[in-house]
C-alpha atoms as a PDB file:
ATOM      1  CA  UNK A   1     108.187 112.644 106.909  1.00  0.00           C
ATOM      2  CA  UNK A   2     106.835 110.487 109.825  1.00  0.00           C
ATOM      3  CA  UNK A   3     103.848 108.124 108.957  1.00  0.00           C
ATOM      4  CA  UNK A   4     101.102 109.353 111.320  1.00  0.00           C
ATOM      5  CA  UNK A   5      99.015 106.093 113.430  1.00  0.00           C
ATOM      6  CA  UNK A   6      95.038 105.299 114.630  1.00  0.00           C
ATOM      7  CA  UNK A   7      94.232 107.011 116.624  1.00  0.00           C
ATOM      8  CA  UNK A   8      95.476 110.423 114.949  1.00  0.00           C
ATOM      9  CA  UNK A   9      92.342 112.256 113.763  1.00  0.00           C
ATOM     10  CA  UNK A  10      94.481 114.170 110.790  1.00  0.00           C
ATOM     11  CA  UNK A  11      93.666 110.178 109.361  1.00  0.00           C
ATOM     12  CA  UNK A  12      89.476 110.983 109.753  1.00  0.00           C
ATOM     13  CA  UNK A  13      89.907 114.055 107.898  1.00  0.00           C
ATOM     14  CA  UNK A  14      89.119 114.498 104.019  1.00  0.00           C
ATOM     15  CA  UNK A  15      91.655 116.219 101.861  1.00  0.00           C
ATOM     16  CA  UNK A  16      91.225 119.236  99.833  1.00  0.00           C
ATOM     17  CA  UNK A  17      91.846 118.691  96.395  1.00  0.00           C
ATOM     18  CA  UNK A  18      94.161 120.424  94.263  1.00  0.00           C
ATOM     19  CA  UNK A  19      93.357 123.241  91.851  1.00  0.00           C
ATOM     20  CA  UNK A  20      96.481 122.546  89.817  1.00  0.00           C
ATOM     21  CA  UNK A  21     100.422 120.814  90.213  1.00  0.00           C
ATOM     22  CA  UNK A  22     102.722 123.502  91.572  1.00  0.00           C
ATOM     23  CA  UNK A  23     106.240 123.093  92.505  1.00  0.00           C
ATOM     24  CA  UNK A  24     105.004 122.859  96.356  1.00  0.00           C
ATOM     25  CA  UNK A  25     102.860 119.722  95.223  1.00  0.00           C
ATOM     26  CA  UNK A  26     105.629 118.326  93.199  1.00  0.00           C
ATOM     27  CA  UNK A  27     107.946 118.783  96.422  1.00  0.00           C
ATOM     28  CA  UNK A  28     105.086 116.874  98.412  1.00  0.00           C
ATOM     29  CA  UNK A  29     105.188 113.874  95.892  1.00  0.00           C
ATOM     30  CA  UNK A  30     108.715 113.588  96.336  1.00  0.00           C
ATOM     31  CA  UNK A  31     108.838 113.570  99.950  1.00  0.00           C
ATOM     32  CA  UNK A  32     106.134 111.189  99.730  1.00  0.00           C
ATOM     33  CA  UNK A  33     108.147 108.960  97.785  1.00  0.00           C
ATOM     34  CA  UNK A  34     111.448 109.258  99.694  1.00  0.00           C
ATOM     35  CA  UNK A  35     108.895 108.477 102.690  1.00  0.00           C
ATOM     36  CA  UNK A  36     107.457 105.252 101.459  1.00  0.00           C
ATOM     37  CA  UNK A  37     110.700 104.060 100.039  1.00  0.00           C
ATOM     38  CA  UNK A  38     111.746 103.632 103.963  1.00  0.00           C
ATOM     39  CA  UNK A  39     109.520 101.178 104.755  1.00  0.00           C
ATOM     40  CA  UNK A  40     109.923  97.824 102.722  1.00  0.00           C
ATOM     41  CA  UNK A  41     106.423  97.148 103.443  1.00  0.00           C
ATOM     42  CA  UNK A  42     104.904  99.726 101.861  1.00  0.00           C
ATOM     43  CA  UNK A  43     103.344  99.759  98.547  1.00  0.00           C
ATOM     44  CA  UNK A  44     101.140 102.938  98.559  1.00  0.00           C
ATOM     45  CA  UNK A  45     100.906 105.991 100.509  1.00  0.00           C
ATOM     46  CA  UNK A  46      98.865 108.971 100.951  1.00  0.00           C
ATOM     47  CA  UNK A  47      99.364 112.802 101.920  1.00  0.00           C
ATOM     48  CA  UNK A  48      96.736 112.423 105.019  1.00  0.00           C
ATOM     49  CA  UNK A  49      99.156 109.686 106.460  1.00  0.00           C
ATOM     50  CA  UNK A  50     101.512 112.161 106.451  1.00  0.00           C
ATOM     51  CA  UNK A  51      99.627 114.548 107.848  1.00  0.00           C
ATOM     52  CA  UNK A  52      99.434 117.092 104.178  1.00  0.00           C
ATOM     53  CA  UNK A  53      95.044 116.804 104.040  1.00  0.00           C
ATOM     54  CA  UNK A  54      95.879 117.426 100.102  1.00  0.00           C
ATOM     55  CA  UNK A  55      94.305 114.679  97.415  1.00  0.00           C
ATOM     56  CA  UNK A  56      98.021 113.419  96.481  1.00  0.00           C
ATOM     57  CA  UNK A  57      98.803 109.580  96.472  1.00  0.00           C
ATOM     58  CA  UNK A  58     101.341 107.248  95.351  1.00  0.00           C
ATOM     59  CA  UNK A  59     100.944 103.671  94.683  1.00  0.00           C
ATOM     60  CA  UNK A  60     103.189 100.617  93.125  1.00  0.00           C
ATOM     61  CA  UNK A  61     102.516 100.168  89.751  1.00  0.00           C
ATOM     62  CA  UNK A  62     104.256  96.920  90.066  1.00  0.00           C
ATOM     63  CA  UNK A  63     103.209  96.112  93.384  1.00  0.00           C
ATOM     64  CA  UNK A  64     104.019  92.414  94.333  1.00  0.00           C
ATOM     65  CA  UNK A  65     107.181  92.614  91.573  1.00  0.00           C
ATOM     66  CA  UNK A  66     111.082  93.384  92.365  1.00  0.00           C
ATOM     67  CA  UNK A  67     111.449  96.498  90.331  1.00  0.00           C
ATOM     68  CA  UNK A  68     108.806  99.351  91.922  1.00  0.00           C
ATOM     69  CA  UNK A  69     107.133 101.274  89.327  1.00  0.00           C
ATOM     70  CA  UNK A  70     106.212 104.479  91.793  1.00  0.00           C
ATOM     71  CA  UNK A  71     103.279 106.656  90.632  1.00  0.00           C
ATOM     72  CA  UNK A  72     101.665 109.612  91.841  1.00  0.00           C
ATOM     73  CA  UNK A  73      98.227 110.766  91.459  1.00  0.00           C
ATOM     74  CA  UNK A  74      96.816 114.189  92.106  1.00  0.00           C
ATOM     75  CA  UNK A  75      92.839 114.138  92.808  1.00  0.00           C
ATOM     76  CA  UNK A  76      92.684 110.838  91.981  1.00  0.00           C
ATOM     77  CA  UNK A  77      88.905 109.294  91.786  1.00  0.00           C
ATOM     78  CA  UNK A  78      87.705 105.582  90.644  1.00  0.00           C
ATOM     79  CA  UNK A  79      85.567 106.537  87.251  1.00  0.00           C
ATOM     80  CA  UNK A  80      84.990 102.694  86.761  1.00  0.00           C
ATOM     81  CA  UNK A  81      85.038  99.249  88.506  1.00  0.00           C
ATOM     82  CA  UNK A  82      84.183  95.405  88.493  1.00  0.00           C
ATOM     83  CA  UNK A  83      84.205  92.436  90.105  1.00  0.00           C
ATOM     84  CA  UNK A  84      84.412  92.189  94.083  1.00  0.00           C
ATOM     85  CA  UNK A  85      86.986  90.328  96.159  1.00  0.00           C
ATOM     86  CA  UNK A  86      88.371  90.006  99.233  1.00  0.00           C
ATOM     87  CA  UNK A  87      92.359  90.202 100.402  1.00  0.00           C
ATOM     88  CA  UNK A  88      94.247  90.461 103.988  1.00  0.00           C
ATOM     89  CA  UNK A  89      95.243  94.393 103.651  1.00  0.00           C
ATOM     90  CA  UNK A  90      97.825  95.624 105.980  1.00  0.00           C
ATOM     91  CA  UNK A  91      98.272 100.069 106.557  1.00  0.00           C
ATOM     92  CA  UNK A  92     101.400 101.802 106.964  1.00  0.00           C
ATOM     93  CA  UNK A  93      98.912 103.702 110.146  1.00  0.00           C
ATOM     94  CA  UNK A  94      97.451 100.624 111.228  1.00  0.00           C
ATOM     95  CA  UNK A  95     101.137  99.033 112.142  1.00  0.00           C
ATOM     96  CA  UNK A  96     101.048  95.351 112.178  1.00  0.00           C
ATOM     97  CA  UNK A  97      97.097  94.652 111.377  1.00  0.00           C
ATOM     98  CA  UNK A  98      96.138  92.864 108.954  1.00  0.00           C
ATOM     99  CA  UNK A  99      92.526  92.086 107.908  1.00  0.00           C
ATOM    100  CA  UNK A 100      89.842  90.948 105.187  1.00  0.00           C
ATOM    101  CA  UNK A 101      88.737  93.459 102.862  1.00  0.00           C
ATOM    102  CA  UNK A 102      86.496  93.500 100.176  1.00  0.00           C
ATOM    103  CA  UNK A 103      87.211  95.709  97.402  1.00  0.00           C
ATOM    104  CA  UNK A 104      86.320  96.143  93.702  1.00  0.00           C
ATOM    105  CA  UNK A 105      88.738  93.060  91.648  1.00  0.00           C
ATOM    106  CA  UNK A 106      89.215  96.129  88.865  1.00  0.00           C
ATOM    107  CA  UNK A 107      89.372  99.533  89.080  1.00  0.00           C
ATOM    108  CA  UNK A 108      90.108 102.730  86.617  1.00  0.00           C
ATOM    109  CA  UNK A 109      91.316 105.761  88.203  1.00  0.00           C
ATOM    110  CA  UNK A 110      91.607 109.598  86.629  1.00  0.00           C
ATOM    111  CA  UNK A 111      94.115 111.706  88.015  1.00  0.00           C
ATOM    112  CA  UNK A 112      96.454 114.361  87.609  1.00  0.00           C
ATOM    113  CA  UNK A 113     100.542 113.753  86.952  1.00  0.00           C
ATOM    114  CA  UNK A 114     102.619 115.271  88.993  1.00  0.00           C
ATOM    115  CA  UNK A 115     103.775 117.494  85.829  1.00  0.00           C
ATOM    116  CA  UNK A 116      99.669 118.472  85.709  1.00  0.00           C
ATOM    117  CA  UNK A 117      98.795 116.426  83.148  1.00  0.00           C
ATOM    118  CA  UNK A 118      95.325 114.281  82.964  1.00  0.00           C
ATOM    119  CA  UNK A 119      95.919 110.278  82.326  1.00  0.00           C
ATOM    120  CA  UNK A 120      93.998 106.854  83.509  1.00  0.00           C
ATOM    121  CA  UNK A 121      95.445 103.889  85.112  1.00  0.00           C
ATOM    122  CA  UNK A 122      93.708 100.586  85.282  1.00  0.00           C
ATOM    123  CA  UNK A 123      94.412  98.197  86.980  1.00  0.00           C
ATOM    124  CA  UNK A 124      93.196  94.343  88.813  1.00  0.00           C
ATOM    125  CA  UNK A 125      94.302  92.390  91.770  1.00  0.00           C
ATOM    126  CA  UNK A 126      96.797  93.719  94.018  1.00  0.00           C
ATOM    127  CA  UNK A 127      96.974  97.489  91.944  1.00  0.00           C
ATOM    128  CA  UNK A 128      93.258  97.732  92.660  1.00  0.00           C
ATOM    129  CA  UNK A 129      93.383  97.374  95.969  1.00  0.00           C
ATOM    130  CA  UNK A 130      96.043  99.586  96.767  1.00  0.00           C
ATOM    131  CA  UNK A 131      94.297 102.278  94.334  1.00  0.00           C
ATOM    132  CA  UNK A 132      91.323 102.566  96.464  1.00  0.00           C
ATOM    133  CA  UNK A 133      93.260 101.868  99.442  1.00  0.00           C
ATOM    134  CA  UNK A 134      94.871 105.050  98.543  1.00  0.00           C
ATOM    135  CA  UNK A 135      91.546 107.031  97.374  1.00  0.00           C
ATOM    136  CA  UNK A 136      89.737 106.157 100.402  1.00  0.00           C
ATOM    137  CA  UNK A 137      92.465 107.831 103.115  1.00  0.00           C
ATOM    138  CA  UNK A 138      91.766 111.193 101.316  1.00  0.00           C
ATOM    139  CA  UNK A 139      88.360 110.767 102.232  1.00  0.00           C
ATOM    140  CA  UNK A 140      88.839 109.832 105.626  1.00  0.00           C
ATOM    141  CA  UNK A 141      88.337 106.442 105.492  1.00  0.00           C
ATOM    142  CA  UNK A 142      90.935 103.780 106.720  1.00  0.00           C
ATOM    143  CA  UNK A 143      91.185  99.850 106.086  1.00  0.00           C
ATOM    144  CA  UNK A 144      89.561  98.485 109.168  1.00  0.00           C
ATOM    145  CA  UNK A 145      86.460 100.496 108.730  1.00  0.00           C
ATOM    146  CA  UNK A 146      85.999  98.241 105.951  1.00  0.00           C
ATOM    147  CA  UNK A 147      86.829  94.979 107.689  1.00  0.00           C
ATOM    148  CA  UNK A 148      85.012  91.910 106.333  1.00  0.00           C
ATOM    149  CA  UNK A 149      85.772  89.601 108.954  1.00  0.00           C
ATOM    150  CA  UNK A 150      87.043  90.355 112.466  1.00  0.00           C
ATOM    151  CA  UNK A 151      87.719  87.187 113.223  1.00  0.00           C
ATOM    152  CA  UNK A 152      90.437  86.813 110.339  1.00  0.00           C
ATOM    153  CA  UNK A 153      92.537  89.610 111.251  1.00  0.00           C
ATOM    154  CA  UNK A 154      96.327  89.081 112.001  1.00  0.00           C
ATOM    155  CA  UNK A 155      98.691  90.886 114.336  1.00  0.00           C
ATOM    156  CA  UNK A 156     101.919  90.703 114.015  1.00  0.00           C
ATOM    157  CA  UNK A 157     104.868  92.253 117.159  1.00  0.00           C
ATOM    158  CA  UNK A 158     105.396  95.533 115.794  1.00  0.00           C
ATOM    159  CA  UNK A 159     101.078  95.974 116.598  1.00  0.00           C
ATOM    160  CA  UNK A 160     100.451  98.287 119.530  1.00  0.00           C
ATOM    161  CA  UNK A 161      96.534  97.092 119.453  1.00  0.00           C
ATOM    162  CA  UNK A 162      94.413  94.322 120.068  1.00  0.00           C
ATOM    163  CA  UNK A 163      91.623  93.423 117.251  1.00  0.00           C
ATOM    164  CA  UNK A 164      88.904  94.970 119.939  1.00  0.00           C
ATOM    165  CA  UNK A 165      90.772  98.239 120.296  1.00  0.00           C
ATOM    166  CA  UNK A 166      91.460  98.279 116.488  1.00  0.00           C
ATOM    167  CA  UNK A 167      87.387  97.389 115.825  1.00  0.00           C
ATOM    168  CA  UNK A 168      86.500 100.334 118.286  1.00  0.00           C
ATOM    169  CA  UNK A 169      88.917 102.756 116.293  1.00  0.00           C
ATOM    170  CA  UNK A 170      86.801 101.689 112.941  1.00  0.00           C
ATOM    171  CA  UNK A 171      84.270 103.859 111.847  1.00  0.00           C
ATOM    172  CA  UNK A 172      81.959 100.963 112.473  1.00  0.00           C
ATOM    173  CA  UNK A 173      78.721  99.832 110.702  1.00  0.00           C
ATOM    174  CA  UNK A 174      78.350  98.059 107.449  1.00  0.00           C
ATOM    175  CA  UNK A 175      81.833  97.855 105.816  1.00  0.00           C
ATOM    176  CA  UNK A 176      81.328  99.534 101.951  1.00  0.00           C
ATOM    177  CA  UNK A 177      83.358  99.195  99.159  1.00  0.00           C
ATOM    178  CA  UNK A 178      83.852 100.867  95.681  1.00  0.00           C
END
């Protein structure tokens, strides 16, 4: 599955979520999977990115670690969360941007398996961040509307924007967070 970009406005849209796990949805987590396993960057990835507006994600369990620990999580949504920081965050449709986010330092998510079942994962730091990394593209919202600090942000040669033309692609106004 290609990895849709900014400015694609499949990225603005929110996703439906899911009455229940069929085999379709289990076929979607896979190619999800196979998808994000083919860029060594990536840690998390949503069905939006991929153009699928369905609430399906996958995320690192062990995110910063050799050994991934891929999850998936059908209508996933934050039910509690502490502490604030902020971290450089990087998108898999933002190419080679990277800027300051602030984001909830703990988070507990409820979602669906991908065999239908309910179940809560918690997590801090790095598995925080990607978790409502995730949760926010099926709502439409990307990274750099939530940029803390334009003048932090990094670029590296595979970006095909400036910072300006990546601040005018932001939703703009005060950044939020969970």
């Amino acid at each position: 599955m290609k990895i849709l970009s900014v400015p694609n406005p499949l990225l603005r849209k929110k996703s439906k979520a899911l009455r229940e796990v069929t085999a379709q949805t289990r076929k979607l987590i896979e190619k999800l999977i196979s998808t994000l396993r083919e860029d060594p960057l990536g840690i998390g990835l949503a069905a939006p990115q991929v153009g699928v507006l369905e609430q399906v994600i996958i995320v690192d369990r062990n995110v910063g670690q050799e050994e991934e620990d891929l999850v998936a999580l059908v209508n996933p949504r934050v039910i509690a969360h502490r502490g604030k920081e902020s971290r450089q965050e990087g998108c898999l449709s933002v190419p080679g941007f990277y800027a300051p986010v602030q984001r909830s330092s703990w988070v507990k998510v409820k979602a669906l398996s991908k065999e239908g079942k309910p179940f809560e994962l918690a997590g801090d730091g790095m598995l925080a961040r990607v978790l409502q990394h995730e949760i926010d593209h099926l709502h439409g919202i990307l990274f750099i509307d939530r940029v803390a600090d334009w003048q932090a942000c990094e670029l590296n040669e595979s970006c095909p924007y400036t910072p300006q033309r990546v601040k005018e692609l932001a939703h703009g106004g005060t950044p939020k967070s969970i």
